[in-house]
Protein backbone atom coordinates (compact mmCIF):
# COMPACT_ATOMS: atom_id res chain seq x y z
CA UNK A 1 -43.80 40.51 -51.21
CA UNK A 2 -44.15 42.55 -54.18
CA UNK A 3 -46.29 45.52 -56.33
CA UNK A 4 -48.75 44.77 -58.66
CA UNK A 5 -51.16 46.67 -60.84
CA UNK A 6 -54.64 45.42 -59.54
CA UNK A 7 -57.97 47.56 -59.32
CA UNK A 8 -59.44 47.38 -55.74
CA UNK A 9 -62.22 44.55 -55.03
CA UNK A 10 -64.47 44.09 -52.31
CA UNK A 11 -62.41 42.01 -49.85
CA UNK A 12 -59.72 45.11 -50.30
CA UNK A 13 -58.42 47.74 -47.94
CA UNK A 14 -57.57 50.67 -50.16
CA UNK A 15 -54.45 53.67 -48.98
CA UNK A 16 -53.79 57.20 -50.60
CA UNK A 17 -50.26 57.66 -49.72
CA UNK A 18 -48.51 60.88 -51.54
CA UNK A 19 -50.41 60.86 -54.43
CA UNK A 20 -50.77 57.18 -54.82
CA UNK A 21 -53.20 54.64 -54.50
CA UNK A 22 -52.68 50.74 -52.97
CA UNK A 23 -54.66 48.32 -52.08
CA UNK A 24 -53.96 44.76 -50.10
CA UNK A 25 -56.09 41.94 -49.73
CA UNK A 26 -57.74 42.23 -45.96
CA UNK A 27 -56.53 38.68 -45.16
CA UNK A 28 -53.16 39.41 -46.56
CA UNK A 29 -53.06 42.77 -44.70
CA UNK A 30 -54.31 40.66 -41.41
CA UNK A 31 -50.89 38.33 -41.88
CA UNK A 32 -48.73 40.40 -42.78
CA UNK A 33 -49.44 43.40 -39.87
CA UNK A 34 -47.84 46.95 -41.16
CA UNK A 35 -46.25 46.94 -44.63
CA UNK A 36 -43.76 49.80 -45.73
CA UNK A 37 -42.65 50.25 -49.15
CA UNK A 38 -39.43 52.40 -50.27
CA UNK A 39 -38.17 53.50 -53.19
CA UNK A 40 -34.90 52.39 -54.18
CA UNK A 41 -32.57 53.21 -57.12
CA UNK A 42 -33.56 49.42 -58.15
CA UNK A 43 -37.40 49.63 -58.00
CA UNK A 44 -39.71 49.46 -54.92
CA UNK A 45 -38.74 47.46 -51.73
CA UNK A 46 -41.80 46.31 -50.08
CA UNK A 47 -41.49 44.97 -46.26
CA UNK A 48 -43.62 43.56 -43.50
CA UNK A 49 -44.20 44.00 -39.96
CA UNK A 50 -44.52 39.68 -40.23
CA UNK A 51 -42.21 38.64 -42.88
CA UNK A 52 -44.21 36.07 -45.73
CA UNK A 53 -43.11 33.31 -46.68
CA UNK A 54 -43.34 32.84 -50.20
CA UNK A 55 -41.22 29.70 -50.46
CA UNK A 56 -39.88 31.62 -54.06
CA UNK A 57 -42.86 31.92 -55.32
CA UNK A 58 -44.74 35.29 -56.37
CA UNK A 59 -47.00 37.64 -54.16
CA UNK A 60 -49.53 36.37 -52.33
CA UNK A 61 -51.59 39.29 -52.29
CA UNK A 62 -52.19 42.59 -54.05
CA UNK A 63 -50.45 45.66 -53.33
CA UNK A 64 -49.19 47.89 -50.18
CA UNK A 65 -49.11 50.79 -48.49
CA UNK A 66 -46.60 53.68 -48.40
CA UNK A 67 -46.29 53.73 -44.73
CA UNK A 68 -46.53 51.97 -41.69
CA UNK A 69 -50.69 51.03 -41.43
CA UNK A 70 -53.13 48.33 -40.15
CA UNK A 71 -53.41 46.87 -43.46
CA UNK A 72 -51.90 47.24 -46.78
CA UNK A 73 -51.93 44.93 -51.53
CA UNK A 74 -51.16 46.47 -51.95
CA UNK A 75 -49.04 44.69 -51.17
């Protein structure tokens, strides 16, 4: 999984997490259970409660949430 810029749509679940927004596809969100992202001195790390696989492709959704939560986008 991964960030990307993205406004929110419909089939969205939006998070304000310190100041920032995310949003993650409900059906993504549904798959992938809670979704944490950290910052690193490399970028973001983004994780899952259920692990995708993306078989080395790209994100499958859009962004994440800063902490632990139901949903996520953004990943």
């Amino acid at each position: 999984m991964s960030l990307a810029l993205d406004e929110p749509r419909e089939n969205d679940d939006t998070y304000e997490v310190m100041g920032y927004s995310f949003c993650v596809e409900r059906a993504l969100g549904e798959q992938t259970g809670a979704i944490r992202i950290d910052m690193t001195s490399y970028g973001f790390s983004v994780e899952s409660e259920n692990p995708m696989n993306t078989g080395g492709g790209g994100c499958g959704g859009s962004c994440g949430s800063g902490e632990k939560s139901s949903g996520g986008c953004s990943c």
